[in-house]
Protein backbone atom coordinates (compact mmCIF):
# COMPACT_ATOMS: atom_id res chain seq x y z
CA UNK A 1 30.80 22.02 -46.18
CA UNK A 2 30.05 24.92 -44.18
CA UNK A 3 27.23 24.41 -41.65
CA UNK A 4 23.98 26.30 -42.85
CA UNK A 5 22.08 28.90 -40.56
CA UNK A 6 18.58 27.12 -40.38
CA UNK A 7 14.95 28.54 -39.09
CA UNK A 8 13.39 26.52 -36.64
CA UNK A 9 9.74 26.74 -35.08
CA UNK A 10 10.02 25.01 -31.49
CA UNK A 11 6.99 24.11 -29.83
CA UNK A 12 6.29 23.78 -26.20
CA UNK A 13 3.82 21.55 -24.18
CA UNK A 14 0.34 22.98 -23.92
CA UNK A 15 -0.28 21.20 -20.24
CA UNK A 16 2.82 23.48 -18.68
CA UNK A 17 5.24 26.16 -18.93
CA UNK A 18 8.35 25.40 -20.11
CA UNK A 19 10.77 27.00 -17.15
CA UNK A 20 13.10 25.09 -14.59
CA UNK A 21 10.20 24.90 -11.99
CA UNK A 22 8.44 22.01 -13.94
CA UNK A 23 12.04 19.74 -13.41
CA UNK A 24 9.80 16.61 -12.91
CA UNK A 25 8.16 16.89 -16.92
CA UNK A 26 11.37 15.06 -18.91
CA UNK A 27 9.28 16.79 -21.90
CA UNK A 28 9.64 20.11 -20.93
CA UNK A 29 13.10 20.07 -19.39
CA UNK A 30 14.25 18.62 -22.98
CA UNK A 31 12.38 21.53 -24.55
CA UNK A 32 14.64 23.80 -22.75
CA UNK A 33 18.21 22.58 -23.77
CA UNK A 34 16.86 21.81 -27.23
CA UNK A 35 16.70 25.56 -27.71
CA UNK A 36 19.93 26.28 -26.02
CA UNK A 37 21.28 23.85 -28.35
CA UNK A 38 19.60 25.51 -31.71
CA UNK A 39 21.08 28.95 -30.42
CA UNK A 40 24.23 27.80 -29.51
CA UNK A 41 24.48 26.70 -33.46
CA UNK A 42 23.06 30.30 -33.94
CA UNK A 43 20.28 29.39 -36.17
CA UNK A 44 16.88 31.24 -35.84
CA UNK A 45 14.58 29.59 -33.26
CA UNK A 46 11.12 30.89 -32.50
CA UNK A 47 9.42 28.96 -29.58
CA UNK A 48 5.45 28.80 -28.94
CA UNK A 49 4.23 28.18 -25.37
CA UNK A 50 2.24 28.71 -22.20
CA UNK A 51 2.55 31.91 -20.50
CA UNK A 52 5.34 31.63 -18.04
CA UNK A 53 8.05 30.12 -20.07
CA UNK A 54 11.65 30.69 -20.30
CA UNK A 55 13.55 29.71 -23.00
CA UNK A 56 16.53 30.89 -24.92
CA UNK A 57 15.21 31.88 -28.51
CA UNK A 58 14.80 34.97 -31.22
CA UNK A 59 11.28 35.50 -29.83
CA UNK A 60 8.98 33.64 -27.72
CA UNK A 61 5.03 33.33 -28.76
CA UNK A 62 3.26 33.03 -26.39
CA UNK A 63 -0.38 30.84 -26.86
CA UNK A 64 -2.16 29.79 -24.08
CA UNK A 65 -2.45 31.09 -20.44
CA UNK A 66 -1.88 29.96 -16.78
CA UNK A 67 -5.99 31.14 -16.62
CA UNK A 68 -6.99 28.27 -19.31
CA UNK A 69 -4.98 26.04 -17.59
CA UNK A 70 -6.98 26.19 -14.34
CA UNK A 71 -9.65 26.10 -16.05
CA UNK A 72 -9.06 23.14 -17.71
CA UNK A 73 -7.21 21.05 -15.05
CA UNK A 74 -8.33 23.12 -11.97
CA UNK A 75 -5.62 24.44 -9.33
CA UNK A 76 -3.93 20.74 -8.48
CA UNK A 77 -0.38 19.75 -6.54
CA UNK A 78 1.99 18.93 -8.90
CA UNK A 79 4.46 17.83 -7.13
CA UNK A 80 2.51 15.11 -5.97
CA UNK A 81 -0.17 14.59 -8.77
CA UNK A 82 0.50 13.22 -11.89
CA UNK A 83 0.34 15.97 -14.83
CA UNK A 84 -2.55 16.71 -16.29
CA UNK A 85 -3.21 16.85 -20.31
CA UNK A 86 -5.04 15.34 -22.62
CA UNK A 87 -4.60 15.92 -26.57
CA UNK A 88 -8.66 17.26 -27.17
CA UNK A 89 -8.91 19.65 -23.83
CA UNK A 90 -9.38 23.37 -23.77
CA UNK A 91 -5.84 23.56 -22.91
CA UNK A 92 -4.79 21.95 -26.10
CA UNK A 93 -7.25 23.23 -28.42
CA UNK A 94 -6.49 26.64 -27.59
CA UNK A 95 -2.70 26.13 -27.89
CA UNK A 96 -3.05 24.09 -30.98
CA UNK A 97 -5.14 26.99 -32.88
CA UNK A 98 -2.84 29.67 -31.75
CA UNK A 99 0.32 28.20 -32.75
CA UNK A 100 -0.94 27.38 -35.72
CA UNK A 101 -1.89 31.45 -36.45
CA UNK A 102 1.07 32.73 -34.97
CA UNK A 103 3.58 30.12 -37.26
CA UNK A 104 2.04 31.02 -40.56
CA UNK A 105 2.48 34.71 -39.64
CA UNK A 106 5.98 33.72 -39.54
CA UNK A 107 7.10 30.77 -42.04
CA UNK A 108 9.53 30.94 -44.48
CA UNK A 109 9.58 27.75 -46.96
CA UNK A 110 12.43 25.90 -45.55
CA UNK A 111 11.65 26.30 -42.22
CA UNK A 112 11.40 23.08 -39.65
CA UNK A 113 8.74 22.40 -37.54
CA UNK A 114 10.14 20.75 -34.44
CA UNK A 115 7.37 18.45 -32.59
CA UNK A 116 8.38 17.24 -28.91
CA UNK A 117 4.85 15.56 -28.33
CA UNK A 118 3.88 13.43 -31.11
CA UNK A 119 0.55 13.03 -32.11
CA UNK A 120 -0.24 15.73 -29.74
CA UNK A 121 1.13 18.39 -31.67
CA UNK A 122 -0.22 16.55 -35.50
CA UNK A 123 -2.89 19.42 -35.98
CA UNK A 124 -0.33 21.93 -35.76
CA UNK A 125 1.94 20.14 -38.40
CA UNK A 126 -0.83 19.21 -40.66
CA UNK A 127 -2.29 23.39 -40.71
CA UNK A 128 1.10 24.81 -40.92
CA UNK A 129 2.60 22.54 -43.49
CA UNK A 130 6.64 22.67 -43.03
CA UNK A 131 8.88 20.12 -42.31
CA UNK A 132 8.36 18.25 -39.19
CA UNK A 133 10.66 16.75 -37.20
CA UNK A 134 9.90 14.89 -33.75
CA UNK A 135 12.17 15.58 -31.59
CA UNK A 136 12.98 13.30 -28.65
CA UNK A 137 10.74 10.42 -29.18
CA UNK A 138 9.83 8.24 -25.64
CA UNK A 139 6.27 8.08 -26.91
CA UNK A 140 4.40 5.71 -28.84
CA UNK A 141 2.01 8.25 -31.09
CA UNK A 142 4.23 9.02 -34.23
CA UNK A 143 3.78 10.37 -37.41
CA UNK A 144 6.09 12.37 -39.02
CA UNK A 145 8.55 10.84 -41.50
CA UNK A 146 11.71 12.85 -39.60
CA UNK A 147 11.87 11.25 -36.38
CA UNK A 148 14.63 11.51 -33.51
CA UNK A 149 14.18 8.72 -31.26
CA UNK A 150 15.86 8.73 -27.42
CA UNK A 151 17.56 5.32 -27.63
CA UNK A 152 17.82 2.34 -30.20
CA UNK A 153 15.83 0.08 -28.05
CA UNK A 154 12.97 2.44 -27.85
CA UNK A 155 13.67 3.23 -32.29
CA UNK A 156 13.02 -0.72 -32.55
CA UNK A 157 10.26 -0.70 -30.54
CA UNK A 158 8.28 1.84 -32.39
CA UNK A 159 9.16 -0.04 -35.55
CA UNK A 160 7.94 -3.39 -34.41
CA UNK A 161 4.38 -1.48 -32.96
CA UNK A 162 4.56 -0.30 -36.99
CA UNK A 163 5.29 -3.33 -38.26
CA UNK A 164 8.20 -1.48 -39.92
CA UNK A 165 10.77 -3.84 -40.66
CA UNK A 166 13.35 -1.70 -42.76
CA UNK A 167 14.97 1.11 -41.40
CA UNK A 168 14.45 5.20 -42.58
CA UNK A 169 17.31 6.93 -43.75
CA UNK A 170 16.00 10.25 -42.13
CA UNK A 171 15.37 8.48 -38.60
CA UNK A 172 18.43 8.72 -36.21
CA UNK A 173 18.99 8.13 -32.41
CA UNK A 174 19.76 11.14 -30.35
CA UNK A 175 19.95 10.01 -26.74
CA UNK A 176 19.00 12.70 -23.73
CA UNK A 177 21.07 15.54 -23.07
CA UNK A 178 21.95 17.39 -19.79
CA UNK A 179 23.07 20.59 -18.70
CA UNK A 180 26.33 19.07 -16.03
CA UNK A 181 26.15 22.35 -14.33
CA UNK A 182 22.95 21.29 -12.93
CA UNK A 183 24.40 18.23 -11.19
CA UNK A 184 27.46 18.48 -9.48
CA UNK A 185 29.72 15.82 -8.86
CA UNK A 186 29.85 14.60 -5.17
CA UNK A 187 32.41 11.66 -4.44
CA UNK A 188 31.04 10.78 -0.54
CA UNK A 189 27.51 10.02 -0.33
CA UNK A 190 25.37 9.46 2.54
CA UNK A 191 23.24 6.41 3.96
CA UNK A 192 20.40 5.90 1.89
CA UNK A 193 19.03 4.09 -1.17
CA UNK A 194 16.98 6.52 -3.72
CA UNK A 195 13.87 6.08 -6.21
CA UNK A 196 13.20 9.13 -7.73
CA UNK A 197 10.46 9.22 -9.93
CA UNK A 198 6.24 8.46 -10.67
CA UNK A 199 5.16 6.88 -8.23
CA UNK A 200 3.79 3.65 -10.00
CA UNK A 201 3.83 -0.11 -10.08
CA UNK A 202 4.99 -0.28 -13.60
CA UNK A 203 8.27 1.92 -12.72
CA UNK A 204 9.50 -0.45 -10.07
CA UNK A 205 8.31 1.18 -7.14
CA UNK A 206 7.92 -2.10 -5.11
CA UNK A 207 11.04 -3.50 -6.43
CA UNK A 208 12.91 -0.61 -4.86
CA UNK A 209 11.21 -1.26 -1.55
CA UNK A 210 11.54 -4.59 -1.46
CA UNK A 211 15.46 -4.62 -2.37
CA UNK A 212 16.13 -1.76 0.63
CA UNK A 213 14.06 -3.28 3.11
CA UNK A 214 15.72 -7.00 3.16
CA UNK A 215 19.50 -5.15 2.31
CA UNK A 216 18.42 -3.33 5.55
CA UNK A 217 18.55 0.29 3.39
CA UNK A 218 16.33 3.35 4.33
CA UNK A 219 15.12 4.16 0.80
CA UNK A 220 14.23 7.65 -0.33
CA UNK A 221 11.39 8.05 -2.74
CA UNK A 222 10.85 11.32 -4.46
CA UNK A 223 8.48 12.13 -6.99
CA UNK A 224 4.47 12.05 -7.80
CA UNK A 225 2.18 9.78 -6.61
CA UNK A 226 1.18 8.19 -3.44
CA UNK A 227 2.90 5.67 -1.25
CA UNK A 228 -0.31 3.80 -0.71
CA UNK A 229 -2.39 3.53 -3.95
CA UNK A 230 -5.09 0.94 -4.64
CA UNK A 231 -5.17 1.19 -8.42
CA UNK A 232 -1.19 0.85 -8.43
CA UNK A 233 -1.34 -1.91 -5.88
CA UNK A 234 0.61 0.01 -3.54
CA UNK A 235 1.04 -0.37 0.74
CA UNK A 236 3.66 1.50 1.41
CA UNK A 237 2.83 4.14 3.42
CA UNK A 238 3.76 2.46 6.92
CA UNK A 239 6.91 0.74 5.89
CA UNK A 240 9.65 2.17 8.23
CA UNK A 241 12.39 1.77 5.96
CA UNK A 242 11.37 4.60 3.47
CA UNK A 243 10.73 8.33 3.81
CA UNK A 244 8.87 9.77 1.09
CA UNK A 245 9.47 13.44 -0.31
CA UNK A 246 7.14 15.21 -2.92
CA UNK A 247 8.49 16.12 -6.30
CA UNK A 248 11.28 18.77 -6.20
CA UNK A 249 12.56 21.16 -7.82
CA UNK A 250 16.16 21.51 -9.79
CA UNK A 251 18.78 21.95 -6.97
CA UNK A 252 16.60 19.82 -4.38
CA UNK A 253 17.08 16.97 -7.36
CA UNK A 254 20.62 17.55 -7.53
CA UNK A 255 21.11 16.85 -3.89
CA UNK A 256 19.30 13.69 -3.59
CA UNK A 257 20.74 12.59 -6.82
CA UNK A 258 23.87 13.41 -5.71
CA UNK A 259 23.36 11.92 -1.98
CA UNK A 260 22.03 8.64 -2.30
CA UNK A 261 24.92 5.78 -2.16
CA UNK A 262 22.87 4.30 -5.57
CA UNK A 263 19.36 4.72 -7.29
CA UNK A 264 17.00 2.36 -7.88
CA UNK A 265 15.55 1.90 -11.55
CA UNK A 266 13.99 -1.47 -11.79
CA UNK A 267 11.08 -0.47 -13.99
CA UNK A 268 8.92 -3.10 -15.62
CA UNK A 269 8.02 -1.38 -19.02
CA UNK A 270 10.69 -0.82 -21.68
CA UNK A 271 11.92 2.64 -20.61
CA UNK A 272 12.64 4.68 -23.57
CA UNK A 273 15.94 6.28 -21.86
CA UNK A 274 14.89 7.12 -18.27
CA UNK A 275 16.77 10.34 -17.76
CA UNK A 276 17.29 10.27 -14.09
CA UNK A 277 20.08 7.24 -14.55
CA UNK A 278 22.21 9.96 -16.31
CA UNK A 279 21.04 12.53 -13.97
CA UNK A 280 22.44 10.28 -10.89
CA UNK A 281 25.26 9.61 -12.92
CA UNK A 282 26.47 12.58 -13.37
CA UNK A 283 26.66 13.68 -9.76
CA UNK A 284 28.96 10.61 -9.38
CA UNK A 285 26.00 8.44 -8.10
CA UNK A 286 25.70 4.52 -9.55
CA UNK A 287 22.33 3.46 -10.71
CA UNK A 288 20.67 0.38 -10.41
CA UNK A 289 18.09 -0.89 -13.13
CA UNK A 290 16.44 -3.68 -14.91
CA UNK A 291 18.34 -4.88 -17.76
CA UNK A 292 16.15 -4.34 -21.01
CA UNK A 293 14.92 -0.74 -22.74
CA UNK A 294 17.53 2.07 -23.05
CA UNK A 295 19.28 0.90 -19.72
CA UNK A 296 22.04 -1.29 -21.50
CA UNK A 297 22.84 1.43 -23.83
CA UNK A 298 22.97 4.14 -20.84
CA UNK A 299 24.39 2.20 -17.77
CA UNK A 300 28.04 0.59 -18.22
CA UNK A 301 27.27 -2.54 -16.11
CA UNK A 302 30.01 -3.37 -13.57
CA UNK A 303 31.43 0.58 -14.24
CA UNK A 304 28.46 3.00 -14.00
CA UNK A 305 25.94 0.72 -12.10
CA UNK A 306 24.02 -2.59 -12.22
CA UNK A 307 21.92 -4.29 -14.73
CA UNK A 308 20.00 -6.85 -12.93
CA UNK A 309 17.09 -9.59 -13.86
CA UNK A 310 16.11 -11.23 -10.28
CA UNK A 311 15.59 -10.38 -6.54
CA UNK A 312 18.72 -11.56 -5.43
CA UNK A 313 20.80 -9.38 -8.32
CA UNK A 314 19.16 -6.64 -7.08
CA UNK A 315 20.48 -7.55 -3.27
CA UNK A 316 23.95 -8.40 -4.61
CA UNK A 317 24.17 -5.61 -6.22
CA UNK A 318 23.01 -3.03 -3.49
CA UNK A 319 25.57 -5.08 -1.05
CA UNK A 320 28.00 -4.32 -3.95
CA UNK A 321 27.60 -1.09 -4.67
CA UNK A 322 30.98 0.28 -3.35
CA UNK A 323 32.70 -1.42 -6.46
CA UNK A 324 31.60 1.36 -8.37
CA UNK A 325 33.78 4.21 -8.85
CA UNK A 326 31.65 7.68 -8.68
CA UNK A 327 34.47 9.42 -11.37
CA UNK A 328 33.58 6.55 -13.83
CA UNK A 329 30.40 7.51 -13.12
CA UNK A 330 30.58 11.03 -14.16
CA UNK A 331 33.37 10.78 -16.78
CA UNK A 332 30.81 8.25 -18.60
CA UNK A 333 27.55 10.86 -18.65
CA UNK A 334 29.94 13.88 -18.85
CA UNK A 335 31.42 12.63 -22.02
CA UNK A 336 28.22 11.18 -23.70
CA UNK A 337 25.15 13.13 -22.59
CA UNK A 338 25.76 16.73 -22.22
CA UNK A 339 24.48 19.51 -24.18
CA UNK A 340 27.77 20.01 -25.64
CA UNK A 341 28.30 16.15 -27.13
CA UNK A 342 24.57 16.09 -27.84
CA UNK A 343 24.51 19.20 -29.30
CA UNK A 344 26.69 17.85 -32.38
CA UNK A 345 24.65 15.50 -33.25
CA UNK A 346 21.61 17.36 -33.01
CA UNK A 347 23.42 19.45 -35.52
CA UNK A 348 24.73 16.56 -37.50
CA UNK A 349 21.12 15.56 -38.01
CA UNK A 350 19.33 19.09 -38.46
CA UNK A 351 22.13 19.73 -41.70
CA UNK A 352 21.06 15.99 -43.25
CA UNK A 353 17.72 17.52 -43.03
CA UNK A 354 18.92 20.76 -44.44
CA UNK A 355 20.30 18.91 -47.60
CA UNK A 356 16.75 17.85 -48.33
CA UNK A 357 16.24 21.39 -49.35
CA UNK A 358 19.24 20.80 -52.05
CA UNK A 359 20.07 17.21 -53.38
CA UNK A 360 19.05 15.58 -51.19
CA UNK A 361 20.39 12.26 -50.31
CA UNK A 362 23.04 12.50 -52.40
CA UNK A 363 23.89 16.06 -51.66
CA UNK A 364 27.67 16.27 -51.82
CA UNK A 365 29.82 16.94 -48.53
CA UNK A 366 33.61 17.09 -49.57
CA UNK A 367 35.29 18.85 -46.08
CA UNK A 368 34.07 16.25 -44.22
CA UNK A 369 36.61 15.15 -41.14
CA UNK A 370 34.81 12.59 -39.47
CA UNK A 371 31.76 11.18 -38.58
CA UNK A 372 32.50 11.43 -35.15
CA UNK A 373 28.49 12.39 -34.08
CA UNK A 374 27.95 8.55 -33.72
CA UNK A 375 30.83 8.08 -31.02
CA UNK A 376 31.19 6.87 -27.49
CA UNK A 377 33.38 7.86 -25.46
CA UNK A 378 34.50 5.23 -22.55
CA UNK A 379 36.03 6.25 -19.17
C-alpha cells in the first residue's frame, strides 16, 4: 500500500527556541530531526515555536518571543544553569493560547497533533481537538492514547506508574535518532575520561569522579550545573583530577565526544535513553553506564561499552577500555539510530495511525515486504 501524504502540526518547547544553539535541551534537538524526518517523507508539517527557531517545515508559526522569555525567566547562563520552565508561567501561557489560535486557523480533520512535552502541551490538545500523538516520551506526565516512547524500559515504566498492565496497540517504541554528520568518527582519542551532562547527584556525577580519580584518569565534565553544590551533595570543585567546561555547543560536543578514551554514564535513576551514549558512540567513543533503564537496549556490553553494577566494575572497566573497538562503536549507532533508520519507523508508525482514519485496525495492507521497522542491525 502506497504510503499516504499526511498533515502534521509540530509543536516546539515554549521555554526555548528550537535551533542548534540550544544542543544541551535533548527536547529540542529531537524537535529538530523530527521535522527533517516528516519532510523527508514529504508530508505537510507546520511547526509552532519561540521566536528564533529553525526548523525544516511548510511554514513556521511563530508564538511567543525572546522578550516574554526574559521576562519570565530573566536574562540567565544557560550553559551553566539548568533550563528554566514551568507548565503555568507567562512563557507557557502565552505559547499555549497562541498555538492554540494559530492551529485552528489551520486544521484540516485528519490532521495529527504531535506533542514532544507531555502534559505540558495537554491544553493545546484538549482546545484544538485532533489527533495527538506524543512524540518521544522520557517524561513521566502522559496522556494521550498515541504514545511513542524512547526505549522499552522507559514504555514499562510508565505502565507500571499507570498501573497499566496490558499493552496498547497504538503505543510503539521509537528509540532517539541522530543526525551522524554531526559526530564524526575519530579512531585515536586522547587522555581523558568524559561526563557530559547535568550536573547532578542523581546522574552519576560522583560516580564518574570517583572511578577517574582511583583509575588515576583526568575526567572532563561538561554540562550545567556546579561542581560544588550543597543541595546535590556535591565537593568537587578542588579535586585535581577533573577540569570542568560549561555546556557547549554542537561542534564543541562533537569534539569532546569524540576525544575522550570513554564516557562515563553511571546514572542512578532509570534513564529513559540518555542520548549522549549514542552521541559518544557514534564518534567511535565507548560508553560506560549503569546497567538498568534504556542502557542495555542502547550499549552492546563487551562491543560498544560497559554495563556495570559496583565500584570495582566501573575500575575494571575503565582499565579495560581498550578492548573496545571504536568501528563497532560507530557501525552499532550508525546502523540503529540515525535519522535515516529512525526515520522508517517513525513512518511505519505515523501510516498505522493514518489507517485509523480508514479501517482501522484491520485496515488491509497487501504490498507489504517486510516488517523490517522493528530490526537491529549488529556490527
Amino acid at each position: 500500500m502506497k504510503n499516504q501524504k499526511m498533515r502534521f502540526h509540530l509543536l516546539g518547547l515554549a521555554h526555548l527556541a528550537t535551533n542548534r544553539t540550544n544542543s544541551a535541551c535533548a527536547y529540542t534537538q529531537k524537535v529538530l530531526k523530527l521535522a527533517k524526518i516528516i519532510k523527508n517523507y514529504d508530508h505537510t508539517l507546520y511547526f509552532y515555536g519561540v521566536e528564533g527557531s529553525d526548523v525544516i517545515c511548510d511554514e513556521s508559526i511563530t508564538v511567543s518571543s525572546q522578550d516574554i522569555l526574559v521576562r519570565c525567566y530573566g536574562d540567565y547562563d544557560k550553559s551553566k544553569e539548568f533550563f528554566k520552565h514551568n507548565p503555568f508561567d507567562l512563557a507557557h501561557r502565552t505559547f499555549n493560547q497562541n498555538a492554540i489560535k494559530a492551529i485552528n486557523e489551520r486544521k484540516q480533520t485528519q490532521d495529527v497533533l504531535l506533542c514532544p512535552m507531555g502534559n505540558y502541551q495537554k491544553p493545546i490538545a484538549d482546545a484544538v481537538e485532533l489527533l495527538t500523538v506524543e512524540s518521544g516520551i522520557g517524561y513521566t506526565g502522559v496522556f494521550s492514547n498515541y504514545r511513542i516512547f524512547e526505549s522499552y524500559a522507559w514504555m514499562h515504566y510508565i505502565y507500571g506508574l499507570l498501573n497499566q498492565s496490558d499493552g496498547s496497540w497504538y503505543d510503539a517504541v521509537i528509540p532517539n535518532y541522530f543526525d551522524i554528520n554531526d559526530f564524526p568518527f575519530k579512531a585515536e582519542k586522547e587522555d581523558f575520561l568524559l561526563y557530559f551532562g547535568r550536573i547532578i547527584h542523581r546522574k552519576g556525577v560522583q560516580v564518574a569522579s570517583d572511578v577517574a580519580k582511583a583509575t588515576g584518569n583526568q575526567l572532563y565534565i561538561v554540562g550545567q550545573g556546579s561542581l560544588d553544590d550543597p543541595a546535590e551533595g556535591l565537593q568537587l570543585g578542588s579535586e585535581k583530577h577533573i577540569k570542568y567546561f560549561p555546556a557547549v555547543g554542537p561542534e564543541e560536543r562533537a569534539w569532546f565526544l569524540g576525544n575522550a578514551k570513554a564516557v562515563l554514564m553511571p546514572t542512578y535513576y532509570l534513564e529513559p535513553f540518555g542520548g549522549v551514549n549514542v552521541e559518544a558512540q557514534l564518534c567511535g567513543t565507548p560508553v560506560i553506564t549503569s546497567d538498568w533503564g534504556a542502557f542495555p537496549e542502547t550499549v552492546l556490553h563487551g562491543v560498544t561499552g560497559y554495563r556495570c553494577r559496583t565500584f570495582e566494575e566501573f575500575c575494571w572497566a575503565v582499565k579495560n577500555i581498550h578492548r573496545i573497538k571504536p568501528e563497532d562503536c560507530r557501525k552499532w549507532a550508525e546502523t540503529n539510530y540515525s535519522i535515516e533508520r529512525i526515520g522508517r519507523m517513525y513512518e511505519e508508525y505515523f501510516q498505522r495511525i493514518n489507517n485509523l482514519f480508514q479501517k482501522g485496525w484491520y485496515q488491509p495492507n497487501e504490498d507489504r515486504q517486510d516488517l523490517e521497522w522493528l530490526n537491529r542491525y549488529y556490527p
